[in-house]
N, C-alpha and C. Protein backbone atom coordinates (compact mmCIF):
# COMPACT_ATOMS: atom_id res chain seq x y z
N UNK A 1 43.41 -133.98 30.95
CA UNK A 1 43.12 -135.34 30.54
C UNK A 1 44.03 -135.79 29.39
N UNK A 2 44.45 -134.70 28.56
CA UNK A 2 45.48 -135.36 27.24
C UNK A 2 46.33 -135.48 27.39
N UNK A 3 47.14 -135.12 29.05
CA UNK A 3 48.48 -134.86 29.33
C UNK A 3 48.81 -136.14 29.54
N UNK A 4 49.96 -137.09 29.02
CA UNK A 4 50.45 -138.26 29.23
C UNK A 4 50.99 -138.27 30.60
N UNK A 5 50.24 -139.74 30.86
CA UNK A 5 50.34 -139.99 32.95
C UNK A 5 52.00 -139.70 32.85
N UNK A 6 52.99 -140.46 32.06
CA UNK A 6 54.50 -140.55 32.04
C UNK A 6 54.71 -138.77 32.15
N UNK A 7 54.20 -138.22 31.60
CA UNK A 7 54.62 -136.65 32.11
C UNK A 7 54.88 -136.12 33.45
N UNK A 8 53.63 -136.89 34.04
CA UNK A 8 53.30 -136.26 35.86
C UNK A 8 53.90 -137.30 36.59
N UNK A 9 54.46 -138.69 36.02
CA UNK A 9 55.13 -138.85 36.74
C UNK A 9 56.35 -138.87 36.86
N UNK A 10 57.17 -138.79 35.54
CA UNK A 10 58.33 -137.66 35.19
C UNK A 10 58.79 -136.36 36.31
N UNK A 11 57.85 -136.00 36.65
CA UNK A 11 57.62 -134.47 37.07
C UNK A 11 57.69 -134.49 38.53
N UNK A 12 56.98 -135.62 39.04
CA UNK A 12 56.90 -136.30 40.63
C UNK A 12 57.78 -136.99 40.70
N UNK A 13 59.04 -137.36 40.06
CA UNK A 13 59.86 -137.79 40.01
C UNK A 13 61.17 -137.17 40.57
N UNK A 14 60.98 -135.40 40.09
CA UNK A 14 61.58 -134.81 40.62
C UNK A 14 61.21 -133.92 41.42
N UNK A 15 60.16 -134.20 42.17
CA UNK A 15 59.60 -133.39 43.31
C UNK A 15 58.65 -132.67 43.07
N UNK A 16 57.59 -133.10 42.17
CA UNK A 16 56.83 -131.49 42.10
C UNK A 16 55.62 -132.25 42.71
N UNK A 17 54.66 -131.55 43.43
CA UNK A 17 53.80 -131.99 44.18
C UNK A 17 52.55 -131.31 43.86
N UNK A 18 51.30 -131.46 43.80
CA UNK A 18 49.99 -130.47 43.97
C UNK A 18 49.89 -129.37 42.60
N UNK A 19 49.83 -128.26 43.23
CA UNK A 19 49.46 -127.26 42.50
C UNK A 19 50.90 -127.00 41.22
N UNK A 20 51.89 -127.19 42.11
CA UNK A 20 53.16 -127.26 41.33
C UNK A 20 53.26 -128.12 39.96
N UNK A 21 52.74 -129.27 40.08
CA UNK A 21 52.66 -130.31 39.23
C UNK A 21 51.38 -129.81 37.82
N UNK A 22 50.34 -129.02 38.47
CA UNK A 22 49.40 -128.66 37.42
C UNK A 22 50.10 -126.96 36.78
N UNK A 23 50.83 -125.96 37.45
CA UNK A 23 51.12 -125.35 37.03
C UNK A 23 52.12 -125.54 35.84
N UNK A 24 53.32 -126.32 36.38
CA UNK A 24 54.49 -126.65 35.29
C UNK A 24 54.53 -127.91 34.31
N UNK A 25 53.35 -128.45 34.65
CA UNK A 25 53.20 -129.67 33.92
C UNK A 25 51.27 -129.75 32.57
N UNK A 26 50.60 -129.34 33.91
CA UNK A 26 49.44 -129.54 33.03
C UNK A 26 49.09 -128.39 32.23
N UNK A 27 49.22 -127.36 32.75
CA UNK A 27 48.69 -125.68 32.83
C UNK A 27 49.46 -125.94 30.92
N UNK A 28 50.56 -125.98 31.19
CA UNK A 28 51.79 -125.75 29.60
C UNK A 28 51.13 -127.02 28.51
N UNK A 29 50.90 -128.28 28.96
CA UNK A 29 50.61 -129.44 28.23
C UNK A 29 49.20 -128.73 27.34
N UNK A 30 48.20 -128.09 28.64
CA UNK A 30 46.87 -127.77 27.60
C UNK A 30 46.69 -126.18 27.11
N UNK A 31 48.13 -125.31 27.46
CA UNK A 31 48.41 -124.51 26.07
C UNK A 31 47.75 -124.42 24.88
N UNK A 32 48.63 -125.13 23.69
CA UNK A 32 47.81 -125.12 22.40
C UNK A 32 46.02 -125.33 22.34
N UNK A 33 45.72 -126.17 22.98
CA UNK A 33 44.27 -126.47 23.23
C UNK A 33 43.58 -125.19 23.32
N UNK A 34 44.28 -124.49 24.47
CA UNK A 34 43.11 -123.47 25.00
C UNK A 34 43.65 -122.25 23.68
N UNK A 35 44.44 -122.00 23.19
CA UNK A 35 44.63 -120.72 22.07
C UNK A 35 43.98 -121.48 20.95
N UNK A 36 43.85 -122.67 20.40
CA UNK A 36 43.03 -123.14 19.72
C UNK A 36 41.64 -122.62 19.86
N UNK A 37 40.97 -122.59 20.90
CA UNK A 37 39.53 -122.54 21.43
C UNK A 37 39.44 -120.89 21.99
N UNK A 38 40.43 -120.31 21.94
CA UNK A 38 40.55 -119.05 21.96
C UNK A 38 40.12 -118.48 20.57
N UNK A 39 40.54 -119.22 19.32
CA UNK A 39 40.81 -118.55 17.97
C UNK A 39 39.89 -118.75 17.74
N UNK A 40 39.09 -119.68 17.87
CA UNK A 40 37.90 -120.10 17.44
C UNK A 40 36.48 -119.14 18.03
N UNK A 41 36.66 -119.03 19.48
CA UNK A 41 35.57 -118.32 19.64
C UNK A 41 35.95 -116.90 19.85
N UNK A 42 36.93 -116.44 19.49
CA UNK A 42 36.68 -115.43 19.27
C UNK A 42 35.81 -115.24 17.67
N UNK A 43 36.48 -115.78 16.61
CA UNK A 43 35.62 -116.00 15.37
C UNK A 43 34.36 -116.14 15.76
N UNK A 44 33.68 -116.92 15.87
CA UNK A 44 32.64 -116.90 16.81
C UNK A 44 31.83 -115.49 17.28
N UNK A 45 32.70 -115.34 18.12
CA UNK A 45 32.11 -114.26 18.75
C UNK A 45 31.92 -112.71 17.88
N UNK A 46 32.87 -112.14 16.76
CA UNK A 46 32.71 -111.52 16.01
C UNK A 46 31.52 -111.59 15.13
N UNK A 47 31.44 -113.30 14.48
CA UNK A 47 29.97 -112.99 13.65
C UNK A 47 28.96 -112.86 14.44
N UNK A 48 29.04 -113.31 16.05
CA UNK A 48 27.82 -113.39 16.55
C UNK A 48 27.31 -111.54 16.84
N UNK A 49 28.78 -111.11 17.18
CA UNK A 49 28.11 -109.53 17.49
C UNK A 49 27.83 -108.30 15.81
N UNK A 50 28.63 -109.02 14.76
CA UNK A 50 27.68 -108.61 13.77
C UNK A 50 26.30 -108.80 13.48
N UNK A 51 25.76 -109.99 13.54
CA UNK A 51 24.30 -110.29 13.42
C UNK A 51 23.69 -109.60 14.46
N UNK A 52 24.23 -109.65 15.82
CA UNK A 52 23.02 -108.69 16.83
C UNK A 52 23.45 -107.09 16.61
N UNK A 53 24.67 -106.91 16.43
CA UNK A 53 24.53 -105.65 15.57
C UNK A 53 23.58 -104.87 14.63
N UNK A 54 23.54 -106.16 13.51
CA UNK A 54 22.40 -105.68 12.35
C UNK A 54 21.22 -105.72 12.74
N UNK A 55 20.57 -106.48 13.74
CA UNK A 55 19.51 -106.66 13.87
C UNK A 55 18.74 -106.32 14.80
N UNK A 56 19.20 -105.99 16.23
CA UNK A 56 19.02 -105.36 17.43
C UNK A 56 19.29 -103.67 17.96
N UNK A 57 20.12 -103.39 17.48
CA UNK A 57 20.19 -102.17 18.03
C UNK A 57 20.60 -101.16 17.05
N UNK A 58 20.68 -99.61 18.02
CA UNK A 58 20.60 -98.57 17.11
C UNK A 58 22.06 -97.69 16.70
N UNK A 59 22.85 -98.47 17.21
CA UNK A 59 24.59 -98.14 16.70
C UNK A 59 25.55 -98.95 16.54
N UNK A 60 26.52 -98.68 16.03
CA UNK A 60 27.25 -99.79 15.93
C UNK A 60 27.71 -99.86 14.44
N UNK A 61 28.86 -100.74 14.54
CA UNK A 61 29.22 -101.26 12.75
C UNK A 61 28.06 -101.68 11.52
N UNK A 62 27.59 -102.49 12.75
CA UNK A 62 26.45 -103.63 11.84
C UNK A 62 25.08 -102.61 11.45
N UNK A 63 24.90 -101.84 12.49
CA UNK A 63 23.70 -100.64 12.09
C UNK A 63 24.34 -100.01 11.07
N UNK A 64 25.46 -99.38 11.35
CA UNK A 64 25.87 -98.42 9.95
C UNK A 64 25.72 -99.12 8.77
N UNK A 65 26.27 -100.65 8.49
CA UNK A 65 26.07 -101.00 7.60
C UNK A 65 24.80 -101.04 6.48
N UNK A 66 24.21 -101.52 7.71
CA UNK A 66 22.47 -101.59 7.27
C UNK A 66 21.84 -100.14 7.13
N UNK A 67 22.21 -98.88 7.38
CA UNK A 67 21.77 -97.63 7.36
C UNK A 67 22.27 -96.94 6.31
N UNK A 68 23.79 -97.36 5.93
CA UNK A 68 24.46 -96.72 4.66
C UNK A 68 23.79 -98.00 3.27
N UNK A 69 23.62 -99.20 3.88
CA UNK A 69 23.03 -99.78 2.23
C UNK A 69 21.64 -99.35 2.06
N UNK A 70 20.78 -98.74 3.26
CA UNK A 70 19.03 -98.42 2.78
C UNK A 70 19.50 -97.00 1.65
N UNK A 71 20.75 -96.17 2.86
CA UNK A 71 20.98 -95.37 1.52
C UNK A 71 21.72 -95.69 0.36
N UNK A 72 22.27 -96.63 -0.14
CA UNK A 72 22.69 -97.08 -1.33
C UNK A 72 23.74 -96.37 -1.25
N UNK A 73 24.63 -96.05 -0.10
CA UNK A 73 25.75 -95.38 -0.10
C UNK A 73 26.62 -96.82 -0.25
N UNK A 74 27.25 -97.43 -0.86
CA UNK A 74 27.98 -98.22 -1.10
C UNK A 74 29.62 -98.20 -0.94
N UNK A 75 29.87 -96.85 -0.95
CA UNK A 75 31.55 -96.87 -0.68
C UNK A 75 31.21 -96.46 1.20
N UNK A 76 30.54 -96.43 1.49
CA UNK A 76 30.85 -95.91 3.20
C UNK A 76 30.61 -97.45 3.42
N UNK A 77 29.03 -98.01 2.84
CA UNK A 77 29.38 -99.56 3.58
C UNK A 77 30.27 -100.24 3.65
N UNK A 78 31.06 -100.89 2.28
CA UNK A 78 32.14 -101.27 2.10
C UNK A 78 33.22 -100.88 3.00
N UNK A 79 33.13 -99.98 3.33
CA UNK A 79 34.49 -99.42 4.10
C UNK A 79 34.34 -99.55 5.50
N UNK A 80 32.88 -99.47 6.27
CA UNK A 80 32.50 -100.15 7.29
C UNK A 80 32.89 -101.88 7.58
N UNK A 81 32.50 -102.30 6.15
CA UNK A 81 32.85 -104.17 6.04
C UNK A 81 34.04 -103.97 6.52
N UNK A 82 35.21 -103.14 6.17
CA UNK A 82 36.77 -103.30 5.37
C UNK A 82 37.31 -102.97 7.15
N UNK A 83 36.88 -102.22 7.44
CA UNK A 83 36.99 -101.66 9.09
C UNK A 83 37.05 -102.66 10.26
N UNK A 84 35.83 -103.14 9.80
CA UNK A 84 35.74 -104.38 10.76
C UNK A 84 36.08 -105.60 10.36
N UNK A 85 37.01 -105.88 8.78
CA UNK A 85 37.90 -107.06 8.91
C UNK A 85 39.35 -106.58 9.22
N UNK A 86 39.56 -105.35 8.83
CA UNK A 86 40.93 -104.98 9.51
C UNK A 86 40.95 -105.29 10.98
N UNK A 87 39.95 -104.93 11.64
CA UNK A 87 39.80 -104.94 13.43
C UNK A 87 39.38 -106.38 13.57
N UNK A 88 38.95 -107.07 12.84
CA UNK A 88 39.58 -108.83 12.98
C UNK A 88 40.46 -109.59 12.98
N UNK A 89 41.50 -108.75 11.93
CA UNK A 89 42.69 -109.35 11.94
C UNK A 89 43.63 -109.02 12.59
N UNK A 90 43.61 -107.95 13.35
CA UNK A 90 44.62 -106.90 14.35
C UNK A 90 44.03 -107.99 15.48
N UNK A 91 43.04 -108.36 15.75
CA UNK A 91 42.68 -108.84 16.98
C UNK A 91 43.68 -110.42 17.09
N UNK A 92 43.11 -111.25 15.99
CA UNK A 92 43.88 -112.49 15.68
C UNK A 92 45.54 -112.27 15.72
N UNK A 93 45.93 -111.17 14.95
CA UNK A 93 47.41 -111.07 14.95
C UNK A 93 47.98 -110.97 16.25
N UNK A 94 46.74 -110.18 16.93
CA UNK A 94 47.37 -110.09 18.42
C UNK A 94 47.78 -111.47 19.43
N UNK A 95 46.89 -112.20 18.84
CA UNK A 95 46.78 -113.15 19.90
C UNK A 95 47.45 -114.49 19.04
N UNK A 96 47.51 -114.23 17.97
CA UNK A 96 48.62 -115.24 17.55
C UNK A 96 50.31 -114.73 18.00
N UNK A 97 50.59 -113.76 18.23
CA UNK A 97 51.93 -112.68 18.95
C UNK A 97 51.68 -113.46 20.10
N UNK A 98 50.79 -113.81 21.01
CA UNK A 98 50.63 -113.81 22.25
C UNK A 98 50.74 -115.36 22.51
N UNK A 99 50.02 -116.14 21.46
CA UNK A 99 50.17 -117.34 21.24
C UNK A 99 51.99 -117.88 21.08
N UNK A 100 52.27 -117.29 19.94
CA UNK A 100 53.71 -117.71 19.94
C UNK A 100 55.19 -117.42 20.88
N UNK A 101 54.48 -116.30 21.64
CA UNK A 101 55.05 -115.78 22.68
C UNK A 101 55.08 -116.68 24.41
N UNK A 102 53.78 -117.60 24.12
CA UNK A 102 53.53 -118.23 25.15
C UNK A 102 54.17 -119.33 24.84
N UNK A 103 53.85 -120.32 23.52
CA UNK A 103 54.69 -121.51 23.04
C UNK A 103 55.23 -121.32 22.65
N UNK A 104 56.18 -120.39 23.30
CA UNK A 104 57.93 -120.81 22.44
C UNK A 104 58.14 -122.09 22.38
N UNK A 105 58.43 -122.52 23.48
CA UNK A 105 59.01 -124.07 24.06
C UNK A 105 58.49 -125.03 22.92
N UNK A 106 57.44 -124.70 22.44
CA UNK A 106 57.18 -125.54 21.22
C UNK A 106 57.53 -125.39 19.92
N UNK A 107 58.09 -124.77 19.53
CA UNK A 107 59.09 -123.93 18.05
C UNK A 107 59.34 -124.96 17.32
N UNK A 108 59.45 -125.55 16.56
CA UNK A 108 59.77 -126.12 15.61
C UNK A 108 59.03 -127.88 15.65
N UNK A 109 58.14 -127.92 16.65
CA UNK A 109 57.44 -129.19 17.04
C UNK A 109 56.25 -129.37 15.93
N UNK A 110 56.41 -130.41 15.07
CA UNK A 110 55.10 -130.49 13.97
C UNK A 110 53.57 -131.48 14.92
């Protein structure tokens, strides 16, 4: 829907028809959109599986956490926290690699 009509018909202009026309035209136009909504729920999705972590079940990051603070072990929790923002940001880095790898074509576009 955000893709400007002058694009597709740019595109049908030089022959692209059907599926062709959504692959090389729309598929690339809603790019940024969808790694946008990628970044996001994955965020998302991390705090959501910490909270059912802490609160539902019997392993996991979010249990350790809550099992090393009843023991007032404080350097293992911390380092549990530190674990699972390192493995947040390895995840994001990944997919920002993957992101910029996909929009090249957009490089220097503000």
């Amino acid at each position: 829907m955000s893709v400007p009509k002058s694009s597709f018909e740019a595109a049908m202009t030089f022959g692209l028809r059907g599926a062709s026309l959504m692959l090389k035209v729309a598929v690339p136009s809603a790019m940024p959109s969808i790694f946008t909504g990628l970044t996001q729920g994955m965020s998302v999705a991390c705090a959501a599986l910490m909270v059912a972590e802490m609160l539902g079940v019997d392993s996991g990051l979010g249990w350790y956490i809550n099992w090393q603070r009843g023991w007032a072990d404080f350097a293992r929790m911390y380092a549990a926290v530190i674990l699972i923002c390192l493995t947040f940001m390895a995840v994001t880095s990944l997919l920002t690699l993957v992101r910029k790898r996909v929009l090249r074509w957009k490089e220097g576009e503000t």
